[in-house]
C-alpha atoms as a PDB file:
ATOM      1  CA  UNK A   1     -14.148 -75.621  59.689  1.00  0.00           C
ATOM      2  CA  UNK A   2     -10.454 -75.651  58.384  1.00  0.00           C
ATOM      3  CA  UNK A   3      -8.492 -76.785  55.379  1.00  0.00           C
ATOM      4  CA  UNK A   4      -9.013 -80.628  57.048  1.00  0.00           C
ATOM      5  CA  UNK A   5     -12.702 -80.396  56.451  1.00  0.00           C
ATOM      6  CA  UNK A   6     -12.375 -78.735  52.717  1.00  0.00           C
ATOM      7  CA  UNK A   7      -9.697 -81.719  51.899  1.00  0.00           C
ATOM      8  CA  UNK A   8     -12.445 -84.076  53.677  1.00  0.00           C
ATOM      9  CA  UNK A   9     -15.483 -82.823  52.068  1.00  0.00           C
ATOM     10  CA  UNK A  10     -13.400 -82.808  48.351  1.00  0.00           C
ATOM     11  CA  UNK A  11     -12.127 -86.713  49.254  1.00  0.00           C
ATOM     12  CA  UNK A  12     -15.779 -87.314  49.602  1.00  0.00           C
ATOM     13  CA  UNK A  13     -16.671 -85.813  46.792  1.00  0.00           C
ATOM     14  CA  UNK A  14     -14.430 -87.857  45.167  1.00  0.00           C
ATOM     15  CA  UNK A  15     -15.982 -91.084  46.626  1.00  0.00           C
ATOM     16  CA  UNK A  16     -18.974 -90.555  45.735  1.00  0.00           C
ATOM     17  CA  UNK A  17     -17.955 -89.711  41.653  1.00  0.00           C
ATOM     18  CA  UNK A  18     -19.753 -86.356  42.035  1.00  0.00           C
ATOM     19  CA  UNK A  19     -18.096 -83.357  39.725  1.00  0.00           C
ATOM     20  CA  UNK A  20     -16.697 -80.231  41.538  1.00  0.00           C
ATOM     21  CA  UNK A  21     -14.478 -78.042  40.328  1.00  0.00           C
ATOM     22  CA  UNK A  22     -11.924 -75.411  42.750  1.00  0.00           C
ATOM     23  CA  UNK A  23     -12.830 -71.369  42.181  1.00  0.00           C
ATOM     24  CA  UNK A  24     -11.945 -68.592  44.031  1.00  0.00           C
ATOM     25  CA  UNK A  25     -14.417 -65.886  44.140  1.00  0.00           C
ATOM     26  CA  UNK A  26     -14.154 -63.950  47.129  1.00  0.00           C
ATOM     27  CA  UNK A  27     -11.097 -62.803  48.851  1.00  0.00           C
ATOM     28  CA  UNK A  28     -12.100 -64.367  52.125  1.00  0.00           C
ATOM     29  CA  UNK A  29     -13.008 -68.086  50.553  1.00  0.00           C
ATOM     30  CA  UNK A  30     -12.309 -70.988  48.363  1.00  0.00           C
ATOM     31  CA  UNK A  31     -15.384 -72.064  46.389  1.00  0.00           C
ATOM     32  CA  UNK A  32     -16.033 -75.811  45.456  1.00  0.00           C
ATOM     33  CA  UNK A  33     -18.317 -75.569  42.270  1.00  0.00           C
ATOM     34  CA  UNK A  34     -20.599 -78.789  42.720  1.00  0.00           C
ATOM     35  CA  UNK A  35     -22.547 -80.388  39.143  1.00  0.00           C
ATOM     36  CA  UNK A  36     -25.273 -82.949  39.854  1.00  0.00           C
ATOM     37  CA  UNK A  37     -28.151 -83.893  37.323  1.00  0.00           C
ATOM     38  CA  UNK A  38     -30.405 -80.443  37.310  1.00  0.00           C
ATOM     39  CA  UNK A  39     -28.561 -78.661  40.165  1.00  0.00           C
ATOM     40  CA  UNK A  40     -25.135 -76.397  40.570  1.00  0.00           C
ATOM     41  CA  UNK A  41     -24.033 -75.947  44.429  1.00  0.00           C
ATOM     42  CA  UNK A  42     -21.388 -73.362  45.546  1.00  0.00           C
ATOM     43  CA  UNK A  43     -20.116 -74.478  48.887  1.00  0.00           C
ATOM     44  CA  UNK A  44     -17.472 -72.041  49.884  1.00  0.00           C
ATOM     45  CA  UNK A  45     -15.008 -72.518  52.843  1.00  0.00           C
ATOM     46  CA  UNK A  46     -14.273 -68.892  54.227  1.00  0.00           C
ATOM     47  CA  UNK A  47     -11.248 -67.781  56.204  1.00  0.00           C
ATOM     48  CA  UNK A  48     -13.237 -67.354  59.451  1.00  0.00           C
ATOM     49  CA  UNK A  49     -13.602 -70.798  59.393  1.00  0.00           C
ATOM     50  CA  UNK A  50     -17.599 -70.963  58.521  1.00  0.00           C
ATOM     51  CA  UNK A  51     -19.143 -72.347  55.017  1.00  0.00           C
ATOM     52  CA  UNK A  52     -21.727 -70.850  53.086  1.00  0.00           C
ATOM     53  CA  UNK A  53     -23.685 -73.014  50.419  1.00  0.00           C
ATOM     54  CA  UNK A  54     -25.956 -71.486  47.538  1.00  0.00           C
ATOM     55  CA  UNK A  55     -28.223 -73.730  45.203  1.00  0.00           C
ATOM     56  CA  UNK A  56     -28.842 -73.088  41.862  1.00  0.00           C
ATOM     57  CA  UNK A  57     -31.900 -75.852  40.888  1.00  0.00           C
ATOM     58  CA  UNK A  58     -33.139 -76.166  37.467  1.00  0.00           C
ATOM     59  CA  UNK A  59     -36.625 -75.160  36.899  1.00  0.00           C
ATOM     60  CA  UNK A  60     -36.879 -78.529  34.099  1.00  0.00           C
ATOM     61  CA  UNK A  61     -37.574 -76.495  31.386  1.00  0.00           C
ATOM     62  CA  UNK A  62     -34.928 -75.977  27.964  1.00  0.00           C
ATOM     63  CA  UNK A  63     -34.654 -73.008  25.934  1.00  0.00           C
ATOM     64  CA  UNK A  64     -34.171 -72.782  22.598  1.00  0.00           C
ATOM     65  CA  UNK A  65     -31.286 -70.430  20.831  1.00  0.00           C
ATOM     66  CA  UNK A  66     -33.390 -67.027  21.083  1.00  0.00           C
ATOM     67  CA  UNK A  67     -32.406 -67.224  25.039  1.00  0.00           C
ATOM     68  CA  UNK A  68     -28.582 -66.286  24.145  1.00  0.00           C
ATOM     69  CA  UNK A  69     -30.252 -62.940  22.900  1.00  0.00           C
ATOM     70  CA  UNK A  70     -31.923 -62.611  26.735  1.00  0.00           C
ATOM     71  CA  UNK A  71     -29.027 -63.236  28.357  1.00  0.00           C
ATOM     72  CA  UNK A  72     -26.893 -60.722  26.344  1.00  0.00           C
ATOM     73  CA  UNK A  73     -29.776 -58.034  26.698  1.00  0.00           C
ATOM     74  CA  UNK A  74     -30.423 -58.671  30.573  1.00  0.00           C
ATOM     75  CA  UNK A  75     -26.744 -58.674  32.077  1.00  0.00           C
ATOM     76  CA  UNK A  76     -24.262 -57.151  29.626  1.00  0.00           C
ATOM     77  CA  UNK A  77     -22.895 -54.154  31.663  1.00  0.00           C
END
């Protein structure tokens, strides 16, 4: 896939009203950033031409302020 499909696939996006956003992660790819109701997708295009997609789906459940202390306590470096 080439810069055609990525300008297809965002057009489509488009089309459809469906929220992405452009990031660049990797060296080697372009990431579109996907939001739909209880899921995040990151599609990236890579230079070789293939795509690699990741889902983050929500589990339904909401957390109440004493998760900002998890987060801070499980990933800070």
């Amino acid at each position: 896939m080439g810069i055609k499909d990525l300008i297809d696939f965002l057009n489509n996006l488009e089309e459809g009203n469906i929220f992405y956003k452009l990031n660049k992660v990797r060296k080697e790819a372009i990431m579109v950033e996907i939001a739909v109701p209880g899921q995040r997708w990151g599609v990236e295009f890579m230079e070789d031409g293939s795509v690699e997609i990741e889902k983050f789906i929500s589990d339904g459940e909401f957390y109440d302020v004493n998760e900002i202390e998890t987060i801070i306590k499980d990933f800070s470096d």
